[in-house]
Each structure stands twice: as C-alpha cells, then as structure tokens.
Protein backbone atom coordinates (compact mmCIF):
# COMPACT_ATOMS: atom_id res chain seq x y z
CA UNK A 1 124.87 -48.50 -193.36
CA UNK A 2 124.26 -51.93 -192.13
CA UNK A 3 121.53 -50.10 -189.70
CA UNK A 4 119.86 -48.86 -192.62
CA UNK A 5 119.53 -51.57 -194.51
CA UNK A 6 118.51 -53.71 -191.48
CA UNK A 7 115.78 -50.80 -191.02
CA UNK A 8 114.53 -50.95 -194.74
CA UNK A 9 114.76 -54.93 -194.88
CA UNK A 10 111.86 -54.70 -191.90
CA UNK A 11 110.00 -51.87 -193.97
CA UNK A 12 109.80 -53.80 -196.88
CA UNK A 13 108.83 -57.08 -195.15
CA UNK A 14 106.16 -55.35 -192.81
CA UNK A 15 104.64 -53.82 -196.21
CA UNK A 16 105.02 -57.05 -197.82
CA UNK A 17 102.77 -58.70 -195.17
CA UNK A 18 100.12 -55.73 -195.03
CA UNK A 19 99.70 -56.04 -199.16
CA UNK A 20 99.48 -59.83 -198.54
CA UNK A 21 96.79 -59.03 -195.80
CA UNK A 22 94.93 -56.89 -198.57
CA UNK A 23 95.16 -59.21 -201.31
CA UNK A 24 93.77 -61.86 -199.38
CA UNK A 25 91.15 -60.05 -197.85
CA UNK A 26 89.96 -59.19 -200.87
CA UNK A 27 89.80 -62.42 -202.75
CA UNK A 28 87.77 -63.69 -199.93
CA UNK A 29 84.95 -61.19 -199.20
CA UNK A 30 85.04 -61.53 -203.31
CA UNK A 31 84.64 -65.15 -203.75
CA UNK A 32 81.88 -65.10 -200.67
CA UNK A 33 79.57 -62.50 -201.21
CA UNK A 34 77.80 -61.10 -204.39
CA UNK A 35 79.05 -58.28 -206.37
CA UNK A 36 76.54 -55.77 -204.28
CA UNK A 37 77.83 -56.58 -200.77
CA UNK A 38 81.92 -57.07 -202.53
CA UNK A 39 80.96 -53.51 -203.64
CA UNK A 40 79.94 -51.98 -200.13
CA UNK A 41 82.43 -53.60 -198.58
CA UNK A 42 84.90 -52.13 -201.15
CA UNK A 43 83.50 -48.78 -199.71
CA UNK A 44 84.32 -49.38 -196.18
CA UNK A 45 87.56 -50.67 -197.38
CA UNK A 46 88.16 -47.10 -198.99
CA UNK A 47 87.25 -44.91 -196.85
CA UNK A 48 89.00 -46.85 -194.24
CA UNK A 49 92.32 -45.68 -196.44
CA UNK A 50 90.86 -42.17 -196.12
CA UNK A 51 90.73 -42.27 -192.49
CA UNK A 52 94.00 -43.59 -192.09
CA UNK A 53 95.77 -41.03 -193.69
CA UNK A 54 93.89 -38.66 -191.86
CA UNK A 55 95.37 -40.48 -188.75
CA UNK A 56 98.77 -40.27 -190.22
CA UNK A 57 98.72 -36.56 -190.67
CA UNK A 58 97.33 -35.49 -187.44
CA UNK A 59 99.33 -38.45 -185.71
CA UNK A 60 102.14 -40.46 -186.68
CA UNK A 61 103.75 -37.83 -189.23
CA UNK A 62 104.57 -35.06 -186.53
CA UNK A 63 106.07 -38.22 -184.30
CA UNK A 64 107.86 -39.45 -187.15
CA UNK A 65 109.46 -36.14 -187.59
CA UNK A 66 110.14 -35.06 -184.12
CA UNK A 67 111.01 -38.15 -182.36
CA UNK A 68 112.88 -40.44 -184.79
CA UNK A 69 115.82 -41.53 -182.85
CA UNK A 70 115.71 -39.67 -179.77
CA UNK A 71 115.99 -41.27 -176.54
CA UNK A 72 113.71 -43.34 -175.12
CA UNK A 73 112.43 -41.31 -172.25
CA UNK A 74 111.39 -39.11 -175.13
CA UNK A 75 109.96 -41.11 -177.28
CA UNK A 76 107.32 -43.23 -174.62
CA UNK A 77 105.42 -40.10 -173.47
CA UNK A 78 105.55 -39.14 -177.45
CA UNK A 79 104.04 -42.81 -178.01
CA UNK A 80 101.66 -42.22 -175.84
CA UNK A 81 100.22 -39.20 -176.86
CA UNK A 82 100.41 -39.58 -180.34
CA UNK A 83 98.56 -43.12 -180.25
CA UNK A 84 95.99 -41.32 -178.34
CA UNK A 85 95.52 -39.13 -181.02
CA UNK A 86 95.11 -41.92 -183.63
CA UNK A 87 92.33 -43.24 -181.06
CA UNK A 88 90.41 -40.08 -180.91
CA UNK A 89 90.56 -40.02 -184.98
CA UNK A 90 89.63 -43.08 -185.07
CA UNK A 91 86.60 -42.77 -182.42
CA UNK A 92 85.52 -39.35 -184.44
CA UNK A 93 85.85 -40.94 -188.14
CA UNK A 94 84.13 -43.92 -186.24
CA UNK A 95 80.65 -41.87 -184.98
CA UNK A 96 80.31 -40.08 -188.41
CA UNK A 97 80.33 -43.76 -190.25
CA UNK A 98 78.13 -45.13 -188.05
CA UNK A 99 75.65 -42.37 -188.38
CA UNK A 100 76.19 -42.60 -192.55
CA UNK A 101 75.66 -46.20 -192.07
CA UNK A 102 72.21 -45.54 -190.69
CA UNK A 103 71.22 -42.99 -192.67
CA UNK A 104 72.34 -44.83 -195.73
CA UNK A 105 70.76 -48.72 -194.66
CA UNK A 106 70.83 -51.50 -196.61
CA UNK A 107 74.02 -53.12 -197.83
CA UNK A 108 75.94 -49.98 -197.93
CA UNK A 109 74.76 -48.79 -194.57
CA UNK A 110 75.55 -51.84 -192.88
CA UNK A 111 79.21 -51.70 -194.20
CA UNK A 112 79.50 -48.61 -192.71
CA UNK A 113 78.24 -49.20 -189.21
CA UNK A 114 80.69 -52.13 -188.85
CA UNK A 115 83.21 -50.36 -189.77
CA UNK A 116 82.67 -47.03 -187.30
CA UNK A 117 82.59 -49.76 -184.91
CA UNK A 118 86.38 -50.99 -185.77
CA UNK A 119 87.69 -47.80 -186.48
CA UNK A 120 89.47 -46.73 -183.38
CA UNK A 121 91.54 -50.17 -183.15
CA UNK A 122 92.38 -49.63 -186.60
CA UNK A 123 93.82 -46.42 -186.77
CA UNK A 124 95.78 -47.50 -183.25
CA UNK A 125 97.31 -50.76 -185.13
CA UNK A 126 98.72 -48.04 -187.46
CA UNK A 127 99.73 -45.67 -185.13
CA UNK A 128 101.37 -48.74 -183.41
CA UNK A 129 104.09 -49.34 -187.03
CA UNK A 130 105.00 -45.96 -187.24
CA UNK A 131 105.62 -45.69 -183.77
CA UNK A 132 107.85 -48.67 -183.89
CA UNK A 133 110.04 -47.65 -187.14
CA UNK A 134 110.51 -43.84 -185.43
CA UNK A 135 112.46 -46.03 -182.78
CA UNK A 136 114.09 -48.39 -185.10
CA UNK A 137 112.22 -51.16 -184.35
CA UNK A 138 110.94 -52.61 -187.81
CA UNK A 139 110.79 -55.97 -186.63
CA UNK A 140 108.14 -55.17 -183.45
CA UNK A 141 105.90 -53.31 -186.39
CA UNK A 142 106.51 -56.89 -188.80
CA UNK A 143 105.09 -58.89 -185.78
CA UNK A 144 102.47 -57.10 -185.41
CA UNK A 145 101.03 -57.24 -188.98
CA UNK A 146 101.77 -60.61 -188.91
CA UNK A 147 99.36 -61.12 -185.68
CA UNK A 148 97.22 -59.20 -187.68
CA UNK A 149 97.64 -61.98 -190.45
CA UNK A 150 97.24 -64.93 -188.79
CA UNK A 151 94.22 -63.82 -186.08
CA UNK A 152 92.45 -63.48 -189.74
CA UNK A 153 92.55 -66.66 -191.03
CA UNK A 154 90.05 -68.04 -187.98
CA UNK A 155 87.85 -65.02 -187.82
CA UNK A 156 87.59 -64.86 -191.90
CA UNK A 157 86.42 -68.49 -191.73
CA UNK A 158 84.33 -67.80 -189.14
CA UNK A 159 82.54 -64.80 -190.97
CA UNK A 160 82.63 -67.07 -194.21
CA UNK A 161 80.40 -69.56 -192.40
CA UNK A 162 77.57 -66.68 -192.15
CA UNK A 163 78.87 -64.68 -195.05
CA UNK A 164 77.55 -61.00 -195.02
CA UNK A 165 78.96 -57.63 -195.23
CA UNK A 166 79.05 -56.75 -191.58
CA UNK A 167 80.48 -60.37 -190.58
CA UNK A 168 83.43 -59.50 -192.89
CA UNK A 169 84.13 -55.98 -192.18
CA UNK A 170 83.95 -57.14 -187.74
CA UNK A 171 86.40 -60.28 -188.38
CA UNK A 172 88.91 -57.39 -190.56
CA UNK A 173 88.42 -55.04 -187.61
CA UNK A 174 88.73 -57.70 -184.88
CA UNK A 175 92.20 -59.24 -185.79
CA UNK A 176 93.28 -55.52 -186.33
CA UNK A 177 92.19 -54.71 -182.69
CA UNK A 178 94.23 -58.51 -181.21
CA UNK A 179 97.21 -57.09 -182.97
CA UNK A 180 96.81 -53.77 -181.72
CA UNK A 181 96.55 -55.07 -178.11
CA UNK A 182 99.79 -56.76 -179.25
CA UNK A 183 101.56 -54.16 -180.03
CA UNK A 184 100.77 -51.91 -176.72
CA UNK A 185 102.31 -54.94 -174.81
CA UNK A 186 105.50 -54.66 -177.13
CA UNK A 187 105.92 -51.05 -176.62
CA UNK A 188 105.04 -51.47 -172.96
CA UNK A 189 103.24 -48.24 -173.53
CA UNK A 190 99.58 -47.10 -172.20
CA UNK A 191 97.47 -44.99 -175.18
CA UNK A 192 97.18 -41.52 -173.26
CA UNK A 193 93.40 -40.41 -175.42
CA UNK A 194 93.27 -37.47 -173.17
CA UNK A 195 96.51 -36.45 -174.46
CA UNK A 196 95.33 -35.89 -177.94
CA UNK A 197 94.13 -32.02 -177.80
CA UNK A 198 97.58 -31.57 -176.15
CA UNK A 199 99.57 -33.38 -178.92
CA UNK A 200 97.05 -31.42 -181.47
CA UNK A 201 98.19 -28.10 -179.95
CA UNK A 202 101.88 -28.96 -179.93
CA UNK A 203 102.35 -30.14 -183.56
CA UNK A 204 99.80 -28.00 -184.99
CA UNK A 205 101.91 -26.51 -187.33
CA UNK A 206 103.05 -30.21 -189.07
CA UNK A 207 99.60 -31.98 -188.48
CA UNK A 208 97.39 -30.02 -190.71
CA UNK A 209 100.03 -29.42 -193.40
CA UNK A 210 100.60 -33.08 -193.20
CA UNK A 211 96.96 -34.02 -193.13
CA UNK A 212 96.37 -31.44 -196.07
CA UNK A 213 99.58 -33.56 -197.98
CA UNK A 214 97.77 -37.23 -197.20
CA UNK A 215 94.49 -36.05 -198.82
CA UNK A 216 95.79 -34.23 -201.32
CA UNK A 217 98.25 -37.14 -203.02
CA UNK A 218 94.72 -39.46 -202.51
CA UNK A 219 92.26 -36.89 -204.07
CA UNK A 220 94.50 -36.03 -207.10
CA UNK A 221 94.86 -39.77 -208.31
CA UNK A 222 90.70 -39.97 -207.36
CA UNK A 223 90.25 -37.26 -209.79
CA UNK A 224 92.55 -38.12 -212.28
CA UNK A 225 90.63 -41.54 -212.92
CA UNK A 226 87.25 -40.01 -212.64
CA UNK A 227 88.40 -37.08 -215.22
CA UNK A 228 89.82 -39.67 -217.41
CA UNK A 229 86.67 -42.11 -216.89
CA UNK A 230 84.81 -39.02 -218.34
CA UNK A 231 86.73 -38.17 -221.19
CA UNK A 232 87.88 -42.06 -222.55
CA UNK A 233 85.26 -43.93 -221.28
CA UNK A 234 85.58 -46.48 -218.13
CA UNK A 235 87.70 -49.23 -220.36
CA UNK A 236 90.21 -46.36 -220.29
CA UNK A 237 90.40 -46.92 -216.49
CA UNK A 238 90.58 -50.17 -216.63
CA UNK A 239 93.00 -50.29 -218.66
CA UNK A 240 95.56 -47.78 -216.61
CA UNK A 241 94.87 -49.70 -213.81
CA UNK A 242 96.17 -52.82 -215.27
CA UNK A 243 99.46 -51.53 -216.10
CA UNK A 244 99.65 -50.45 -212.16
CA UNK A 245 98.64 -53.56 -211.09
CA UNK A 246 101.96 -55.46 -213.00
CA UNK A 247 104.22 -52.50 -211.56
CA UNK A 248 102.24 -53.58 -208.28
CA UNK A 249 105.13 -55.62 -206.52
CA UNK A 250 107.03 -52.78 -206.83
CA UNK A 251 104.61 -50.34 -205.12
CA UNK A 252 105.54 -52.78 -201.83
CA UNK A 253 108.66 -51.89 -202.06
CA UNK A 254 108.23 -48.16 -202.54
CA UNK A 255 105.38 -48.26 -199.57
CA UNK A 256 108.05 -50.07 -197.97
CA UNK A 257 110.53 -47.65 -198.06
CA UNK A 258 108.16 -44.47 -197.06
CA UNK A 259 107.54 -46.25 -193.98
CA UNK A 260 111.65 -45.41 -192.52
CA UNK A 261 112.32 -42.77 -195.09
CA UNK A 262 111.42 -39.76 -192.64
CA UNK A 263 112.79 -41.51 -189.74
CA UNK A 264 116.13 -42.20 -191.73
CA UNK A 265 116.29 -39.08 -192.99
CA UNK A 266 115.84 -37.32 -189.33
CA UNK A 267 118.90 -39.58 -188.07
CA UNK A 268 120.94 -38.29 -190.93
CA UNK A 269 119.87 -34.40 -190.20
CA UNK A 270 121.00 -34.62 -186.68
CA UNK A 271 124.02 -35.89 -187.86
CA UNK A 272 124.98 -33.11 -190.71
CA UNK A 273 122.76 -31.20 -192.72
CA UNK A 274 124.65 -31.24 -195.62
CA UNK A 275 124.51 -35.01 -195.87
CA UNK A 276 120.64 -34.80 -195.83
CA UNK A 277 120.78 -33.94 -199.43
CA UNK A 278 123.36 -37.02 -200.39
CA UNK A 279 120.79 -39.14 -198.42
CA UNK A 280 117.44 -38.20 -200.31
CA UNK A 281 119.60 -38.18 -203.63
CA UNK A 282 120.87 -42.04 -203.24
CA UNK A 283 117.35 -42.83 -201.55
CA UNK A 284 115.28 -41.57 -204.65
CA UNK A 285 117.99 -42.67 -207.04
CA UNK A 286 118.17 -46.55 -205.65
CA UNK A 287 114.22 -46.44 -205.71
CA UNK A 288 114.25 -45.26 -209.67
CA UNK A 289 116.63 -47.41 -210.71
CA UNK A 290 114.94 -50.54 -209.15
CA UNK A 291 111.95 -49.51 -210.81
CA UNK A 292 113.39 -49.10 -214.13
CA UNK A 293 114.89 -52.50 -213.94
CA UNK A 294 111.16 -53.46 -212.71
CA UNK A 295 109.63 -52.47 -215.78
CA UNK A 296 111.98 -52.94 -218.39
CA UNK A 297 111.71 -56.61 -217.03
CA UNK A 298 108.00 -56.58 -218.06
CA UNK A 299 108.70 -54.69 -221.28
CA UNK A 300 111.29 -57.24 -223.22
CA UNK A 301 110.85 -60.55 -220.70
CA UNK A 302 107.24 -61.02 -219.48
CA UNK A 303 105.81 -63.22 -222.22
CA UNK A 304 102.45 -62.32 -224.27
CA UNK A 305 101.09 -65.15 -222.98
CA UNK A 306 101.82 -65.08 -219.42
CA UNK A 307 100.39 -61.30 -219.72
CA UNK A 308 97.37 -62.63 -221.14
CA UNK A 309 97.00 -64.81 -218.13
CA UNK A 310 97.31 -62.12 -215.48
CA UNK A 311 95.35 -59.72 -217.05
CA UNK A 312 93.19 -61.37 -219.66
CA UNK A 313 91.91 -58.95 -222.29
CA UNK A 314 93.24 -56.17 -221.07
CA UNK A 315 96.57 -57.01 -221.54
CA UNK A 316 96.31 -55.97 -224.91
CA UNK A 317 95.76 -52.59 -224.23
CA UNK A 318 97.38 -52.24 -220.87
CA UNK A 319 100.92 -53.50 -222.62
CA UNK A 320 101.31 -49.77 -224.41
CA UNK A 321 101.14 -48.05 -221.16
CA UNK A 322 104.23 -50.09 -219.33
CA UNK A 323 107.08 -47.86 -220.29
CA UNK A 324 104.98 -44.28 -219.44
CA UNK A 325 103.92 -45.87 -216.17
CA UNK A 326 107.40 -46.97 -215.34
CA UNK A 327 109.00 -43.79 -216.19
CA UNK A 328 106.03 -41.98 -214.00
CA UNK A 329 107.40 -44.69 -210.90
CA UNK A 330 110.91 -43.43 -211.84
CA UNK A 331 110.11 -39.66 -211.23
CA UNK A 332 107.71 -40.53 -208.22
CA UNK A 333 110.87 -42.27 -206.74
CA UNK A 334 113.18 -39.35 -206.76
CA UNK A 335 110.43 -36.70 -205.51
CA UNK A 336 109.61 -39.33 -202.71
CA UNK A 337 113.28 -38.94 -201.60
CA UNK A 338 113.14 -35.21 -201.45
CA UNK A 339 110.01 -35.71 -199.26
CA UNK A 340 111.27 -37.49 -196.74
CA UNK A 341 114.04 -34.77 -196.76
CA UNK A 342 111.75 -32.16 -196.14
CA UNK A 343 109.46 -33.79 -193.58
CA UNK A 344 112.75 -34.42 -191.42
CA UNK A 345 113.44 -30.85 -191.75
CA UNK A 346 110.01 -30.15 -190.11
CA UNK A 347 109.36 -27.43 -192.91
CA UNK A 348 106.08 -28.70 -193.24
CA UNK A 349 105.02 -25.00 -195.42
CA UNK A 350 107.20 -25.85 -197.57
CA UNK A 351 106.41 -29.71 -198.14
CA UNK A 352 102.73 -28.49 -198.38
CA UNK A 353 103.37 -26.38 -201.16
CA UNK A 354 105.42 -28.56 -203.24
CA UNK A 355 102.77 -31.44 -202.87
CA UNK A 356 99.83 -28.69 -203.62
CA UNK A 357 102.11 -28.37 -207.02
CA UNK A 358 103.09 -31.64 -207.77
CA UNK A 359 99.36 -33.22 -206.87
CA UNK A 360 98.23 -30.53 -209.23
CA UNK A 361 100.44 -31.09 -212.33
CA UNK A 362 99.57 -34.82 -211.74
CA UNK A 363 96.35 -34.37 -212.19
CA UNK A 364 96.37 -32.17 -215.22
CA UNK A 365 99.00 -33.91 -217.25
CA UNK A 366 96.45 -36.88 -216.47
CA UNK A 367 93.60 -35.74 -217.19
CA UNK A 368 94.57 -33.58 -220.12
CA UNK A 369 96.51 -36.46 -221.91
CA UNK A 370 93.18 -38.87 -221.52
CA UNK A 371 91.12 -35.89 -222.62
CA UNK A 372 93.88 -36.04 -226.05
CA UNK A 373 95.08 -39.84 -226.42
CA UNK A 374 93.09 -41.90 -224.15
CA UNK A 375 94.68 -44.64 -221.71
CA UNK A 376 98.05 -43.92 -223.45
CA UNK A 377 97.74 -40.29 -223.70
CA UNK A 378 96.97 -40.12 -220.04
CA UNK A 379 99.78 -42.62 -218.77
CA UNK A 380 102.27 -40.34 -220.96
CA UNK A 381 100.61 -37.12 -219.45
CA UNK A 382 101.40 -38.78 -215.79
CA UNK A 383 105.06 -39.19 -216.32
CA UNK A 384 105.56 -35.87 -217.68
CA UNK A 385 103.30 -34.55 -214.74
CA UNK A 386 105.49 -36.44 -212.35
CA UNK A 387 108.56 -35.36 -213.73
CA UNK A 388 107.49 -31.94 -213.30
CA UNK A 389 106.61 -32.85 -209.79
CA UNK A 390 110.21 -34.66 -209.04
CA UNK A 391 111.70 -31.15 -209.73
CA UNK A 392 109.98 -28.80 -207.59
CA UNK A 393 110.11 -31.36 -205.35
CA UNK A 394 113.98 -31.03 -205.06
CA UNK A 395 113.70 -27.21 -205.66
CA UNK A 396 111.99 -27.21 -202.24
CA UNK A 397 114.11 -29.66 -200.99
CA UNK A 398 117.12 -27.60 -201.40
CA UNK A 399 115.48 -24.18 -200.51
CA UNK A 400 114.74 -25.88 -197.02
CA UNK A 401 118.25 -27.08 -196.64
CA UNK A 402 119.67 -23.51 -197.27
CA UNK A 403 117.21 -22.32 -195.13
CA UNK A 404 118.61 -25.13 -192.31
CA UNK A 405 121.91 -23.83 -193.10
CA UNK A 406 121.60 -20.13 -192.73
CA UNK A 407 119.44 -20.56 -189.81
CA UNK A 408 122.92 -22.72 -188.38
CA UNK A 409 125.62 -19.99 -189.21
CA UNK A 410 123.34 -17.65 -187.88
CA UNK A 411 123.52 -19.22 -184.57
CA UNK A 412 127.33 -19.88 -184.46
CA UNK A 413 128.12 -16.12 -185.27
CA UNK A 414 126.06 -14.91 -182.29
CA UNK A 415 128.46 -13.61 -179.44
CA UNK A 416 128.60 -16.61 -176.28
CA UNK A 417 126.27 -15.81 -173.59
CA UNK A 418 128.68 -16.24 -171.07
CA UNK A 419 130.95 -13.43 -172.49
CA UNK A 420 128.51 -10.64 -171.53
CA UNK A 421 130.08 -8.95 -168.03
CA UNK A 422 133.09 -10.63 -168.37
CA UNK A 423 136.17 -8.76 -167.72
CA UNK A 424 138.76 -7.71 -170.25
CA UNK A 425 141.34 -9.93 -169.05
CA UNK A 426 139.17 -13.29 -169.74
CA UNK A 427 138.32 -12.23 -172.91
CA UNK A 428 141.61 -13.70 -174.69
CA UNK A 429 141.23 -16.78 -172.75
CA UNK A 430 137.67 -17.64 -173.49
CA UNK A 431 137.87 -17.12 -177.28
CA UNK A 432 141.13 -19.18 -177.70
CA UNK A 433 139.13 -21.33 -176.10
C-alpha cells in the first residue's frame, strides 16, 4: 500500500506541474498578443491535445498495459520502441500541420507551421511520463515536467520580447524538446523510430481500440458543447464551462490518478485476478468520494462573493450547475476505475465498446438536456448520462474478469504435458505431486 500511494503522490504532483505549465502558458501568450494571434495559438494548443492522444493510443497505452512492472530487460527494448512510435506520430501529425499551416497563412497558418515543427519532441516528452510510471518511477516523469517548467520561463521571456504567434508556440515546443532530451538521459534509453511499424504490428490489436477510445472521450465532449452552443445559445457554454473550471483542481487530481491507474491495476492482475475488481472498486470509490467532498465544499462554503471574483458574471448562472456537475465527476470517477481494470486486462474490444456507449450516452443526455433546460438542463443530462456510463462501464468490467477467470480454470484442468508417455507406475507419483 505504501507503494501505491508513493506511486499516486508522484501522479498527482507530475499532473499538478503540467496544469501549472498550462495555466501559465496561457496567461502569457494572453496578456502578450491580441485576441487574433491568443486565438490561433489556442488552435495549435488544441490540436496539439488531439495529437497527443493519438500518440497515447498508438503508443504509450499498449506499453502501459503490457509492460507495467515487468522486469527491466523487458521494459528498455519496450521503451524504446514505443517512444519511437510517439516520434513517428509526432513527425506524421508534424508534416500534415505544417502543410495546413501553409495552405491556411496568416495568423492561423503560422501557428500551425510552428507547431509541425515541435511536434515530434512533444509527443516524445509524453511518451517519456508514461514510460516512467509503467516502471514505477513517478518521480523521473515529475522531473521532467518540471525541466519542462523552468526551461520556459527564459524562452517565454525571450519570445515575449518579440511577441508573435510562432515565437510562442517555438519557446512551448523548445523547453518540451530540453526536457525530452532529459528524460532519454534518465531512462538511459535510445528512441528506436525504426522500431515503430514493428511495435504497430505487435500491439495492433490495443493501439487502434485505444486510439479509437482517446478520440472518442475528446469528440463526444467537442460535440456536446457545440450541440448545446446550438440549441442555448453560446452563454450556455460559457456558463457550463464555468462550473468545470471551479471543479478544475479536482480534474488534477483525477488526471493524476489516470496516469498509474493502468499500471496499478496490471501489478494487481498479476498478482490475483479476483483482487482486480476490489482494486478498481476502492480506486473509483476514493476518487468519488473526494469529489463529492470537492463540491459540496463549493456548494455550502465558497462565499457569493469570492465566486463573483473568480468568475465574475457568470457566477450567477454557473452556481446552479455545481451539484449536477459534481455528481457527473462522481460517476466519471467510478467508470474511470473500471477502465483502468479493463485496459490491464488487455481486453481492449471490450473497453472499446463500453467507451463507444458511454461517449454516446454522454453526449445525448448533454445535448438533449440543453436542447430542454439550457445550461442546467444539460449539466443534469451529463450526470445522468454518466451514470449510465459508470454502469456499463462495470458491466464490462466484470464480463472481462469472468472471461480472465474461465480462461484460468481452463488452463489448470488441462492434463500436464509431461504426463503424456509416461508409464503407469509414475502416474500416482506425479499427481500426488
């Protein structure tokens, strides 16, 4: 247990220092450049997101999976390969920006050129965390954000001195390549790019199910706030993004978490099967329970005021949507649990489909409530889509573990090998044995 924990504590200060990186980042490109080149550079920052969790998928997922915990001489070739697949991502991603950068020009286009330029260091600093919390070492992936946090306070001052849009998006990109380099002298480890079609062809069967997964949670909340943009107006938006913004310190911790649930869980399924289900029950249930504490805090103690102050006018309106979006963290808490479960399980059919379901109720219980009651009819819509999504989560969850189990008992009732041509004498002897 004391493992664990130590594990967790270095997820939730690595994500801690990679929100801090973000918030930052943001209120400087902000307060230097107009709201045009804030906007394209918003864009870059986006699709960055996109590419990363196209990285994940095709990457870092299968390693977290298959290598969490095994022994080193495992998991360096593993390392190697898989960050060599991040590289190639990020060196494909990369050429298709670059060429939408210069079809695009302007403002926009130049956004986008920088950041196909950046791109493969990026997605290698990623590759480089998960890599490190597969083998237990949180603390390797917190030193490396934190190079990546304190190469950016020259290089953003330096790009502030010539403010543009391409200045910004090279210093990001630059202090994400120096910690990058950083990490590949902690890990000791080489990036093997021509490994990547080999690591594709290996882990085929997680990658795209996992890649389909990473786009599909990112597209479903997309849609859900362009469907309920459409339907309620843009204020509507605005105003369901405030509540997530004061439940925002708690998304770092639930970020924090994802980042050794899967590797966690895969320690515990070597271990027993039958725990794996304890495990993903007291991992979702501490999660929902921190969260409820989280926003029942801003329901009866955060001051009108001080609410005012964070959010200015729309506090008002963003106030009524606390307890839905609290309850929908609550349910998102327990069906995160049951992922983790699943992806150590390496049923990655199965994980597909229940995401394909729950990303799907999401967005209709969304959209449909903001269609029927606005900002407050969607955030109620939400939790009950979530809740809906927390079960079938768990109803795959313990289909896969049956599944585990039969697949076990199957195995220990075959006849031993090493009874076939024995003689009839021996045979007493061996099964006592």
């Amino acid at each position: 247990m004391r493992g664990v924990l130590s594990r967790l504590s270095w997820g939730l200060a690595d994500q801690a220092v990679t929100s801090m990186v973000s918030f930052v980042v943001g209120i400087v490109v902000a307060r230097s450049l107009g709201a045009l080149e804030f906007g394209a550079f918003s864009l870059a920052w986006v699709t960055y997101g996109v590419v990363v969790n196209i990285s994940r998928g095709l990457a870092t997922d299968p390693l977290a999976v298959r290598f969490s915990g095994v022994p080193r001489a495992l998991w360096r070739p593993a390392v190697a390969s898989a960050s060599g697949m991040a590289i190639a991502v990020g060196l494909g991603t990369g050429a298709i920006c670059v060429a939408a950068g210069l079809a695009l020009g302007g403002k926009p286009g130049a956004a986008f050129v920088a950041l196909g330029v950046v791109l493969p260091a990026l997605t290698l600093q990623d590759s480089w965390r998960f890599a490190f919390f597969t083998s237990g070492q949180g603390g390797k992936a917190f030193i490396s954000d934190i190079t990546w946090a304190i190469a950016l306070v020259p290089l953003l001052y330096l790009a502030s001195q010539r403010a543009s849009v391409t200045m910004f998006v090279l210093a990001w990109g630059a202090a994400g390549a120096f910690a990058a380099v950083v990490s590949g002298l902690q890990a000791g480890i080489l990036p093997r790019l021509f490994r990547a079609r080999q690591w594709f062809t290996q882990h085929r069967d997680l990658s795209l199910r996992y890649l389909a997964e990473n786009l599909t949670i990112s597209c479903a909340y997309q849609l859900r706030m362009y469907g309920l943009g459409a339907f309620a107006g843009i204020a509507a938006v605005g105003t369901v993004r405030g509540a997530e913004i004061l439940l925002g310190p708690f998304f770092i911790v639930l970020s924090g978490v994802g980042l050794v649930a899967v590797p966690e869980a895969a320690r515990v399924l070597r271990r027993s099967v039958k725990k794996l289900r304890t495990f993903c029950l007291m991992l979702g249930g501490a999660q929902a329970a921190a969260a409820l504490i989280w926003g029942l805090a801003l329901i009866i103690f955060l001051p009108h005021d001080w609410g005012h102050k964070l959010l200015g006018e729309v506090w008002s309106s963003a106030q009524a949507l606390l307890l839905p979006a609290t309850l929908s963290v609550m349910n998102a808490s327990f069906y995160t649990g049951a992922a983790a479960g699943l992806r150590a399980l390496g049923v990655a059919r199965r994980s597909l489909r229940a995401q394909l379901w729950a990303s799907a109720a999401y967005l209709v219980g969304g959209v449909t409530g903001g269609a029927l009651g606005g900002a407050e009819g969607s955030a109620w819509g939400s939790a009950c889509a979530t809740l809906v999504g927390a079960i079938v989560w768990w109803v795959y969850l313990r289909a896969g573990i049956r599944e585990r189990l039969q697949a076990e008992a199957q195995a220990e009732a075959l006849p031993d090998v090493a009874e076939v041509g024995t003689d009839r004498e021996e045979m007493p002897e061996m099964r006592s044995t």
